[in-house]
N, C-alpha and C. Protein backbone atom coordinates (compact mmCIF):
# COMPACT_ATOMS: atom_id res chain seq x y z
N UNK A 1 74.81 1.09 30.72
CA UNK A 1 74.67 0.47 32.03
C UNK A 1 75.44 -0.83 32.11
N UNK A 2 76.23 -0.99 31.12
CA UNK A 2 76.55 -2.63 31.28
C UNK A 2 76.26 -3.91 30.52
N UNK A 3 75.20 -3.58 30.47
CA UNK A 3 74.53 -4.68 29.63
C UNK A 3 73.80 -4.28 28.47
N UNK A 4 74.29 -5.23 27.68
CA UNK A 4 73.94 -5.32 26.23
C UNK A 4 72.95 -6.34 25.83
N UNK A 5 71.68 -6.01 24.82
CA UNK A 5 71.14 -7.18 24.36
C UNK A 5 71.19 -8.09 23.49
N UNK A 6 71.09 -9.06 23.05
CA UNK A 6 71.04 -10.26 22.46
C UNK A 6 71.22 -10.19 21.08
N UNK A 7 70.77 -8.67 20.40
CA UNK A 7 70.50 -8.21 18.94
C UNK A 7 70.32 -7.04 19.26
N UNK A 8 71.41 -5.99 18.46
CA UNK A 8 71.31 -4.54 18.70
C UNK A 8 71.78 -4.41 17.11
N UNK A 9 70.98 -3.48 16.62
CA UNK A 9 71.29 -3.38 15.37
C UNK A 9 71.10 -1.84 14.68
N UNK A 10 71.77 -1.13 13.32
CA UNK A 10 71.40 0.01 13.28
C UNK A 10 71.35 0.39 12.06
N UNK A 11 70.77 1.70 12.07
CA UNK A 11 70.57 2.16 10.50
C UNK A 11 71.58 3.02 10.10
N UNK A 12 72.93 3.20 10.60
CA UNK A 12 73.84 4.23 10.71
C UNK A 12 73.12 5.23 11.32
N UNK A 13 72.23 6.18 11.59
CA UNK A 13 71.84 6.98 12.82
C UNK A 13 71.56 6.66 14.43
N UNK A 14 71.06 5.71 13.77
CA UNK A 14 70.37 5.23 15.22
C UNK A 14 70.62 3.86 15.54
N UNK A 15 70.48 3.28 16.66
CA UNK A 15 70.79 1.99 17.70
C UNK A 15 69.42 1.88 18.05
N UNK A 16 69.17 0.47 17.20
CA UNK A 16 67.47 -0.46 17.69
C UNK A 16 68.18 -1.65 18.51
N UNK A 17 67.56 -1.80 20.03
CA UNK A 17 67.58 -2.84 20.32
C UNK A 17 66.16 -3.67 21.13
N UNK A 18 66.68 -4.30 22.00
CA UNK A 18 65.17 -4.80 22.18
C UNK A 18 65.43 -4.85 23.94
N UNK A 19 64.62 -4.96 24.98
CA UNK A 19 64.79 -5.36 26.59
C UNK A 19 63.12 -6.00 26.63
N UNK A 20 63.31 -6.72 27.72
CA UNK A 20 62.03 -7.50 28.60
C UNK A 20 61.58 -6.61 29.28
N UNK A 21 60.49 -6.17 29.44
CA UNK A 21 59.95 -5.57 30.32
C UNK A 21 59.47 -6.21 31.55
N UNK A 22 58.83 -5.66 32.71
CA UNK A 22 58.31 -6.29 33.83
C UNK A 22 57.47 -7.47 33.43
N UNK A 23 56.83 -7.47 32.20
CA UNK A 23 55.71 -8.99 32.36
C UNK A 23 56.57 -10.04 31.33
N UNK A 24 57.60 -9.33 31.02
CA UNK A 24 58.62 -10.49 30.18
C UNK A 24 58.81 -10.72 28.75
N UNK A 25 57.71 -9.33 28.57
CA UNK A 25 57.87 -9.32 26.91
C UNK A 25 59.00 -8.55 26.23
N UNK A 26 59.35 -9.07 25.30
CA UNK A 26 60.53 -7.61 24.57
C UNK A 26 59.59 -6.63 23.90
N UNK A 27 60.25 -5.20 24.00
CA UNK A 27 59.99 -4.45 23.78
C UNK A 27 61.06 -3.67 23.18
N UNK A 28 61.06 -3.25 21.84
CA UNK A 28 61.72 -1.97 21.24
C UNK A 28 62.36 -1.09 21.52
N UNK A 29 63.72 -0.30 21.44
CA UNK A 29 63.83 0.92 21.91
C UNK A 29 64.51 1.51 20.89
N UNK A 30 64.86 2.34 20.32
CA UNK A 30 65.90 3.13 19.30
C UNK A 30 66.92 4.15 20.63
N UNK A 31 68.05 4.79 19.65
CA UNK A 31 68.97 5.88 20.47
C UNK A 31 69.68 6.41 19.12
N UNK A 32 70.19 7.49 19.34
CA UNK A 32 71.28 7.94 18.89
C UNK A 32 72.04 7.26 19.01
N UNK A 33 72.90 7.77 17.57
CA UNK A 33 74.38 6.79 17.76
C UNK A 33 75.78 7.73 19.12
N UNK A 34 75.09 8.37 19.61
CA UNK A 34 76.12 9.05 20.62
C UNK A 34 75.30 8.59 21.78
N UNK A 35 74.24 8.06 21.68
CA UNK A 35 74.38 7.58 23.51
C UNK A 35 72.45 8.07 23.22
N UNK A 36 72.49 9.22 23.48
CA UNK A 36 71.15 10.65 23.30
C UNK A 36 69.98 9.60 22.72
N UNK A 37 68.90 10.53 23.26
CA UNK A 37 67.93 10.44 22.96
C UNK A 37 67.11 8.91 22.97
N UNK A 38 67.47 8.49 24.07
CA UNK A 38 66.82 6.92 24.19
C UNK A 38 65.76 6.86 24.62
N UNK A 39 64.69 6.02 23.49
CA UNK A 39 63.12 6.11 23.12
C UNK A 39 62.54 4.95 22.97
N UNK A 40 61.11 4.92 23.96
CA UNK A 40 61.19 3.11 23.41
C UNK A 40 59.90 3.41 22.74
N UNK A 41 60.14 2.11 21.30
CA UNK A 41 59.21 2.64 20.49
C UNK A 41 57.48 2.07 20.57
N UNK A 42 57.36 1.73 21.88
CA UNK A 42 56.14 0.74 22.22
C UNK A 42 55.81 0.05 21.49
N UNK A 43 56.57 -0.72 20.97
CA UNK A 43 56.45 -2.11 20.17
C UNK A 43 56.51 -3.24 20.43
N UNK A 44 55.78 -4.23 20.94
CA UNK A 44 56.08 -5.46 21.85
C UNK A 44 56.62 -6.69 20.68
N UNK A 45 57.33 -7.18 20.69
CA UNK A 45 58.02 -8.22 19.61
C UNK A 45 58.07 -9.12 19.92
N UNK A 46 58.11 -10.81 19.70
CA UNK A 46 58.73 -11.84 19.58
C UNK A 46 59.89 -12.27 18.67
N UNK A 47 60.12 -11.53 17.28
CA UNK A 47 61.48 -11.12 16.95
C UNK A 47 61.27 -10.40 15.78
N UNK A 48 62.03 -9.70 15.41
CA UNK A 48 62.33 -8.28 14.78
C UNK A 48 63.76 -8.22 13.61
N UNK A 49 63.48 -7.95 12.11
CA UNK A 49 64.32 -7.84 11.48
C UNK A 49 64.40 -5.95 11.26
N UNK A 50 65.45 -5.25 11.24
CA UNK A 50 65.48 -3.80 10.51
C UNK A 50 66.46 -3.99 9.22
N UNK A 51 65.47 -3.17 8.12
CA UNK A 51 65.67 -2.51 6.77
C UNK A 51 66.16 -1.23 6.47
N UNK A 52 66.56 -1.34 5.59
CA UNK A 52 66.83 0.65 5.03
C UNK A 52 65.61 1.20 5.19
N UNK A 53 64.61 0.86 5.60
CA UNK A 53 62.74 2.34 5.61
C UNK A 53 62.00 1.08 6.80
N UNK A 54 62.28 -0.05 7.14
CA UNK A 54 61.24 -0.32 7.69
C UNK A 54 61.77 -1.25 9.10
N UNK A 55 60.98 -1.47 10.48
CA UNK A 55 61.13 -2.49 11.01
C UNK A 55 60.47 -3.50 11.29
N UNK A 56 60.51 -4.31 10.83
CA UNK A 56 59.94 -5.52 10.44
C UNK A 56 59.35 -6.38 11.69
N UNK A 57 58.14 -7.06 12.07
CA UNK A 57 58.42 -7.64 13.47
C UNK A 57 57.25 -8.56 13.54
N UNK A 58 57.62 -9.33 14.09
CA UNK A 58 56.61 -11.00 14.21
C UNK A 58 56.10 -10.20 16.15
N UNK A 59 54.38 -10.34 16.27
CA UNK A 59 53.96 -9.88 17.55
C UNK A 59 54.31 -11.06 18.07
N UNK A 60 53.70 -11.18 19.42
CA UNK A 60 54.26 -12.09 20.70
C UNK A 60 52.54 -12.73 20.88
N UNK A 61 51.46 -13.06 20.32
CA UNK A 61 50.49 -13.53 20.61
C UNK A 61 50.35 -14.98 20.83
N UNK A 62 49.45 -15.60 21.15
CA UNK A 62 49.73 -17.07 21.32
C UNK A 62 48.32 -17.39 20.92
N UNK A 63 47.86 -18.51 20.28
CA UNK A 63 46.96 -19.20 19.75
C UNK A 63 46.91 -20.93 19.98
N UNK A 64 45.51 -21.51 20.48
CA UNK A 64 45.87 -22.82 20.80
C UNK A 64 44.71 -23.46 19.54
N UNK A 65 45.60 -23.91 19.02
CA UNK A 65 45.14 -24.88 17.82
C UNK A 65 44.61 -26.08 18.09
N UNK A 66 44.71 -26.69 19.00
CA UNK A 66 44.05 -27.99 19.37
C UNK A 66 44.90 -28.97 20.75
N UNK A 67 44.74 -29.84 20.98
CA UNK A 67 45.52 -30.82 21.63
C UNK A 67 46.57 -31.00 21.35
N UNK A 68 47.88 -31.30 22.27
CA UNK A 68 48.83 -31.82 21.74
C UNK A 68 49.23 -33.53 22.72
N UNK A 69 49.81 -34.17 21.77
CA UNK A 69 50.32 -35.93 22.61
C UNK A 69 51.62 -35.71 21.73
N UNK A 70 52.55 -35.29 22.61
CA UNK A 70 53.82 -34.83 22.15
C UNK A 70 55.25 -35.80 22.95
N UNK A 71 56.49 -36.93 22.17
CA UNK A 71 57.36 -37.23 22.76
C UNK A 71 58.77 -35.77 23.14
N UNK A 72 58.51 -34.87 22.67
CA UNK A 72 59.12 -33.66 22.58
C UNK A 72 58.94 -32.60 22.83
N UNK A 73 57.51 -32.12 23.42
CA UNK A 73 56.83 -30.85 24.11
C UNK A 73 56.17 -31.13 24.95
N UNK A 74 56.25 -30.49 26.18
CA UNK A 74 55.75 -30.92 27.00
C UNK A 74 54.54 -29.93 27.25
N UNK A 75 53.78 -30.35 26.50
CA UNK A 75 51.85 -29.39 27.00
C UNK A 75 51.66 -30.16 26.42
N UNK A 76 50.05 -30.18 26.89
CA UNK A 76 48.78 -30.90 26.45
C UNK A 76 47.84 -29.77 26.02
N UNK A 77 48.60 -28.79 24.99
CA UNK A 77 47.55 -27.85 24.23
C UNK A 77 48.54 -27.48 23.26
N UNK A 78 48.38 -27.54 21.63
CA UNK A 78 49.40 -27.31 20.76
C UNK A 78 48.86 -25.36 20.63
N UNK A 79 50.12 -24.87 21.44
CA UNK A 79 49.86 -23.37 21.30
C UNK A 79 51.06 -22.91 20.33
N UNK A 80 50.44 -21.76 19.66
CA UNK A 80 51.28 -21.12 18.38
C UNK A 80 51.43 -19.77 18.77
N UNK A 81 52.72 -18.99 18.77
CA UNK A 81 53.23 -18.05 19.11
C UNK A 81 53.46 -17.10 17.41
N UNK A 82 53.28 -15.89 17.38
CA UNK A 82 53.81 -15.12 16.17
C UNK A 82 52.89 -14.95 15.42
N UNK A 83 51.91 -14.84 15.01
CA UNK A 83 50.45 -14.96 14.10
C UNK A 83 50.55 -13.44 13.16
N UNK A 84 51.22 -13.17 13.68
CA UNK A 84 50.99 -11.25 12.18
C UNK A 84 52.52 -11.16 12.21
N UNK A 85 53.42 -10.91 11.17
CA UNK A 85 54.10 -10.12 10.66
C UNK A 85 53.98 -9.06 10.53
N UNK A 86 54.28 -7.92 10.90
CA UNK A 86 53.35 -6.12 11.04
C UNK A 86 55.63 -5.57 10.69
N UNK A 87 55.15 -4.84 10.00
CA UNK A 87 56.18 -3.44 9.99
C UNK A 87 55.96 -2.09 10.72
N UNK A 88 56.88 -1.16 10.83
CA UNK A 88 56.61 0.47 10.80
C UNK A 88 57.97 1.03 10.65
N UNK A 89 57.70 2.31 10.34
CA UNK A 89 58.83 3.06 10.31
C UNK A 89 60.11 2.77 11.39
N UNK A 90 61.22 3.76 10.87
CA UNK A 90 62.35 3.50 12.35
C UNK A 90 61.67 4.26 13.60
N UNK A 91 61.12 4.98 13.51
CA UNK A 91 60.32 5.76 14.65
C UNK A 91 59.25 5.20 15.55
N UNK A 92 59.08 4.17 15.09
CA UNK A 92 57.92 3.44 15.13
C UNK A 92 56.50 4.10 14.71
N UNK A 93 56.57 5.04 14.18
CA UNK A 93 54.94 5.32 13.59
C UNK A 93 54.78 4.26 12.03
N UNK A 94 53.36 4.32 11.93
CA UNK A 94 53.31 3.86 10.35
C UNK A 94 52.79 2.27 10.61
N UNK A 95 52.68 1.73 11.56
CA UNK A 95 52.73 0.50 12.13
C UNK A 95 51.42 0.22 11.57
N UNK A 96 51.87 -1.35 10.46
CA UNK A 96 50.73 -1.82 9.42
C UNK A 96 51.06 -3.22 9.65
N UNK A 97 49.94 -4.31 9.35
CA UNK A 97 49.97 -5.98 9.06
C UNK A 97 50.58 -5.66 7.81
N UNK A 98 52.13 -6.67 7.53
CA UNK A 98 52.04 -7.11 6.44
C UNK A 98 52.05 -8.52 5.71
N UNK A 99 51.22 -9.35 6.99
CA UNK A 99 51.52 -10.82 6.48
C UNK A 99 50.79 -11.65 8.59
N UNK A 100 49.44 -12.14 7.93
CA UNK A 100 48.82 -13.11 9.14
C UNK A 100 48.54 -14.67 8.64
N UNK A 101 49.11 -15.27 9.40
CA UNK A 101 49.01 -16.86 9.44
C UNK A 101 47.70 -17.11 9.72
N UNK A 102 46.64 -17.10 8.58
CA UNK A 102 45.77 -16.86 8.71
C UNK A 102 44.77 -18.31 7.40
N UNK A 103 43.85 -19.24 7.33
CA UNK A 103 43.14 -19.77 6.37
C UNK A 103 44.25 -20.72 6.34
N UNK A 104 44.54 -21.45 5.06
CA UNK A 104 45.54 -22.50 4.92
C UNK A 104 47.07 -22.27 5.90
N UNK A 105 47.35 -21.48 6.40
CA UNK A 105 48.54 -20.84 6.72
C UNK A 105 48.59 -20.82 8.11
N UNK A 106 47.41 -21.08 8.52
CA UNK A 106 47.47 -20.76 10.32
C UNK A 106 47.71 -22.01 11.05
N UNK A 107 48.37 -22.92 10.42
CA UNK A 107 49.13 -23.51 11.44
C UNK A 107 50.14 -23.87 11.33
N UNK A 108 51.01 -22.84 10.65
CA UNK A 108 52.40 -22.57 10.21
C UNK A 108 52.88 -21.27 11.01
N UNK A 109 54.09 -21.37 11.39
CA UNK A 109 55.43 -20.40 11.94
C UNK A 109 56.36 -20.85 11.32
N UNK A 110 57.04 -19.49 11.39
CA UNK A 110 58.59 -19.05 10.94
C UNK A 110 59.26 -19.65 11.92
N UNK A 111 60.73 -20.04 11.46
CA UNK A 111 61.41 -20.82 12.25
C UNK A 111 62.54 -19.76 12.40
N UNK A 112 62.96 -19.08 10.86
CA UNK A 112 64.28 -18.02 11.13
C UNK A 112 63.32 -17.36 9.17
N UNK A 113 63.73 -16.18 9.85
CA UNK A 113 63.24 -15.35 8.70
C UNK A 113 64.10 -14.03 8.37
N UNK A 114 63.77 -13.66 6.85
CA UNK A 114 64.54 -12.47 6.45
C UNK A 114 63.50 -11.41 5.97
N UNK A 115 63.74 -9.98 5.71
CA UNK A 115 63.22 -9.27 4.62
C UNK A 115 64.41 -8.84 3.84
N UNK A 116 63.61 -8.99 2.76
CA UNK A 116 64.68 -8.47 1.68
C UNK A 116 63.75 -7.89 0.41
N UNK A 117 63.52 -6.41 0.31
CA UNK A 117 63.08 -5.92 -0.66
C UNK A 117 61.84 -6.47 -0.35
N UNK A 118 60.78 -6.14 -1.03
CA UNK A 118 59.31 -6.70 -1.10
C UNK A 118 58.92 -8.01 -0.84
N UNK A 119 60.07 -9.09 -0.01
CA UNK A 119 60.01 -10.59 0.45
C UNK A 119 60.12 -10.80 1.81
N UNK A 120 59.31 -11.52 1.70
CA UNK A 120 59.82 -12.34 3.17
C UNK A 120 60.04 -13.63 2.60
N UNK A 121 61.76 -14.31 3.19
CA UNK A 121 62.05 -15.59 3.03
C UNK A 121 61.81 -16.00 4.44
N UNK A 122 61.74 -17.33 4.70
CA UNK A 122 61.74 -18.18 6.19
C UNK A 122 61.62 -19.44 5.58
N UNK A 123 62.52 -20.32 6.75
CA UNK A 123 61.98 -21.35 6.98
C UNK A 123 60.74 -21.33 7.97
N UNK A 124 60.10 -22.87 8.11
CA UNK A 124 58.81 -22.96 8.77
C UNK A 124 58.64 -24.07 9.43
N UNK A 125 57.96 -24.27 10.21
CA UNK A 125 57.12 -25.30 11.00
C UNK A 125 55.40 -24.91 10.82
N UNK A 126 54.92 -26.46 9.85
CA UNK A 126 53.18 -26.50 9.72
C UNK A 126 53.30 -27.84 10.60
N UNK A 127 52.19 -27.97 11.25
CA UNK A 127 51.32 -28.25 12.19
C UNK A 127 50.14 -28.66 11.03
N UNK A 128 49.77 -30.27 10.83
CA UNK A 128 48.94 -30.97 9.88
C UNK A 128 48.19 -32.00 10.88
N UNK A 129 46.92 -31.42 11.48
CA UNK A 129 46.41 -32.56 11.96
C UNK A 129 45.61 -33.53 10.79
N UNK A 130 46.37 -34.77 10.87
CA UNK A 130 46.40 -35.60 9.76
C UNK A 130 44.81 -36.75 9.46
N UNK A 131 44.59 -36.79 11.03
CA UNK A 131 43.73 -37.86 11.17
C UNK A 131 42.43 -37.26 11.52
N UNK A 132 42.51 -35.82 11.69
CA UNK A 132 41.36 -35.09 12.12
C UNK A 132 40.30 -34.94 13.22
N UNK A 133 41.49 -35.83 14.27
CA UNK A 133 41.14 -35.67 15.70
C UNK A 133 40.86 -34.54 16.38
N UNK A 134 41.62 -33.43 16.07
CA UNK A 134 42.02 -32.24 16.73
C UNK A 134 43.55 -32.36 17.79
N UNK A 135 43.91 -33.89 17.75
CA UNK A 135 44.79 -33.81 18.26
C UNK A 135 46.04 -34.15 17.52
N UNK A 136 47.15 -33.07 18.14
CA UNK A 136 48.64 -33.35 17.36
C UNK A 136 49.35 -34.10 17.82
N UNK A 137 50.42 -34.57 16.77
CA UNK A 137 51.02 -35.52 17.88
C UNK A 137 52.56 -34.85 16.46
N UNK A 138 53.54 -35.35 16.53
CA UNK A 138 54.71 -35.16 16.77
C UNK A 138 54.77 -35.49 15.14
N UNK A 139 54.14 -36.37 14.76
CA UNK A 139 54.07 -36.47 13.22
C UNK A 139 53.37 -35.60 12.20
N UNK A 140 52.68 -35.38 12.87
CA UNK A 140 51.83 -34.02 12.59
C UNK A 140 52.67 -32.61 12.23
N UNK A 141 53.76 -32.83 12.70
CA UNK A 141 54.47 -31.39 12.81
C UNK A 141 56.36 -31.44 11.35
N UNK A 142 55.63 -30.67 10.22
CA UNK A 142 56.38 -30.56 9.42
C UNK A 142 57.38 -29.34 9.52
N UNK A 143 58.52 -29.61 9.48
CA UNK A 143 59.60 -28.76 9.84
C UNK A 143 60.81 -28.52 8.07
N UNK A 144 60.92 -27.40 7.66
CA UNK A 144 61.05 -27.22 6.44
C UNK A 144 62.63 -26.88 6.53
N UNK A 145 63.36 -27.22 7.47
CA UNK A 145 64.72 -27.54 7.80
C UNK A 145 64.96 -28.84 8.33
N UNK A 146 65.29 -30.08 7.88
CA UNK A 146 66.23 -30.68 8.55
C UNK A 146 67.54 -31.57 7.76
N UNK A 147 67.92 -32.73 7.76
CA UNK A 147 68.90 -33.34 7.75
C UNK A 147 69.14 -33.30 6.23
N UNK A 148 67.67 -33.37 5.54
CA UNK A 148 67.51 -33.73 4.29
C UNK A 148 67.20 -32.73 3.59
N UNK A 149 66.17 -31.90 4.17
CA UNK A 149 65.89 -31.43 3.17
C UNK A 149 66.03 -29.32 3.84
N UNK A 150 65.67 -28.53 3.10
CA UNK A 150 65.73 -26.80 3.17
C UNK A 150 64.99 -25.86 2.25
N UNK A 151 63.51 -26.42 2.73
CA UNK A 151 62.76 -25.62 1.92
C UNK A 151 62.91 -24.02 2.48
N UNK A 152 62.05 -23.29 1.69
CA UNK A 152 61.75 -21.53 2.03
C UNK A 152 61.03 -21.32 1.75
N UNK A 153 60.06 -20.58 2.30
CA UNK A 153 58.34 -20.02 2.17
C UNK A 153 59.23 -18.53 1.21
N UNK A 154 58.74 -18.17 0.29
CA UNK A 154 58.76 -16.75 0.09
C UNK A 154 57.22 -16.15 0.03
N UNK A 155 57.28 -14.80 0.66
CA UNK A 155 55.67 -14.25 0.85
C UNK A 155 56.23 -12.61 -0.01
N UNK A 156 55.45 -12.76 -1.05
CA UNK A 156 55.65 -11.30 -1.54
C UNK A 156 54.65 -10.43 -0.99
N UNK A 157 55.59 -9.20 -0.13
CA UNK A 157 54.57 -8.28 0.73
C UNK A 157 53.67 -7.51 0.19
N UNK A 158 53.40 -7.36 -1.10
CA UNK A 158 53.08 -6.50 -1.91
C UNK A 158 51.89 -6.91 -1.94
N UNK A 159 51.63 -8.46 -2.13
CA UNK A 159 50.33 -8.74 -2.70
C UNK A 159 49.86 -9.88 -1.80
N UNK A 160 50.96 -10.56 -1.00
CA UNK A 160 50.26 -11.73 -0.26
C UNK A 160 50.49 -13.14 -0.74
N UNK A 161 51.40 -13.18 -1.97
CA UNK A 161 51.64 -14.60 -3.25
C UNK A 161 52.74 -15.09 -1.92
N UNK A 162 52.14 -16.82 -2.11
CA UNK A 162 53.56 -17.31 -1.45
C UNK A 162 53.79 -18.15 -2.20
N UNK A 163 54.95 -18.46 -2.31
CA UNK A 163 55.95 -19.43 -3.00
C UNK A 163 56.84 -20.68 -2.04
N UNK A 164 57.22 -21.54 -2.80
CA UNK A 164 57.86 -22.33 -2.19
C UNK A 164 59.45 -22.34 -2.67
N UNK A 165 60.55 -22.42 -2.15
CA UNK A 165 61.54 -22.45 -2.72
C UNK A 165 62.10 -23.76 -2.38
N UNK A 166 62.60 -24.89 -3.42
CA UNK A 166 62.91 -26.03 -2.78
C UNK A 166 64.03 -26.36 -3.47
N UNK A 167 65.57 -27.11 -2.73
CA UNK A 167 66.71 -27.15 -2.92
C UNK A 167 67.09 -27.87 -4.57
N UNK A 168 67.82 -27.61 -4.96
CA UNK A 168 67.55 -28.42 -6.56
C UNK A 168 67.65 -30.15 -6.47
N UNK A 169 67.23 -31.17 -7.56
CA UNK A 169 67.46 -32.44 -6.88
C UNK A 169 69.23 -32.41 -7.45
């Protein structure tokens, strides 16, 4: 039709890409690599890596963690988007959690993430209310990319172990 999306990607058979639907969420679709057979795999995403066996995908949920007094966001509710990491097949059947920001972890997001083999690498943004107000404020918010420094969360999918990966001194 013309238009192409933002990230179209494939397994040599098939063409995964993603479109907005009417309420604005992305949603999944696979095709043949000749055009044929275009299927959407009712998968709603906020973003999506594909593997040789699996597609990988952060949901679109939102969670409000507390107050926010922000010089850089503009709400007065610190809301968190992405809370499960879930896979499934290219077909989309098979669809399992393999990783929730969940206990020490839930007020952390991925900033840019990979799979690779039984890992998930990402950088991150934690959210530390420090003073135990309930409210965040801008210092509160640790970002594991910037000028200085490039940490990496690794999460082994297998078992749930996370690691830290931090640049050498």
């Amino acid at each position: 039709e013309g238009k192409f999306p933002d990230q179209m990607l494939t397994d040599g058979s098939r063409i995964f890409w993603e479109e907005e639907n009417s309420n604005g969420e992305k949603c999944l679709y696979s095709m043949k690599i000749d055009g044929g057979n275009q299927t959407s795999l009712n998968i709603m995403v906020r973003s999506w890596k594909l593997t040789s066996n699996y597609i990988y995908y952060i949901i679109n949920d939102k969670i409000t963690v507390g107050k926010l007094q922000s010089n850089s966001i503009s709400s007065s509710d610190l809301v968190l988007t992405g809370s499960e990491l879930r896979r499934c097949k290219h077909d989309g059947s098979g669809d399992e959690l393999v990783w929730k920001f969940e206990g020490e972890y839930a007020n952390m997001r991925f900033i840019e993430w990979y799979a690779v083999g039984n890992y998930i690498y990402a950088s991150y943004t934690n959210w530390t209310d420090s003073d135990g107000d309930s409210i965040f404020t801008d210092s509160d918010r640790y970002q594991s990319i910037d000028a200085k420094n490039y940490n990496i969360m690794r999460i082994n999918i297998s078992d749930g172990d996370v690691q830290y990966i931090y640049p050498p001194d």
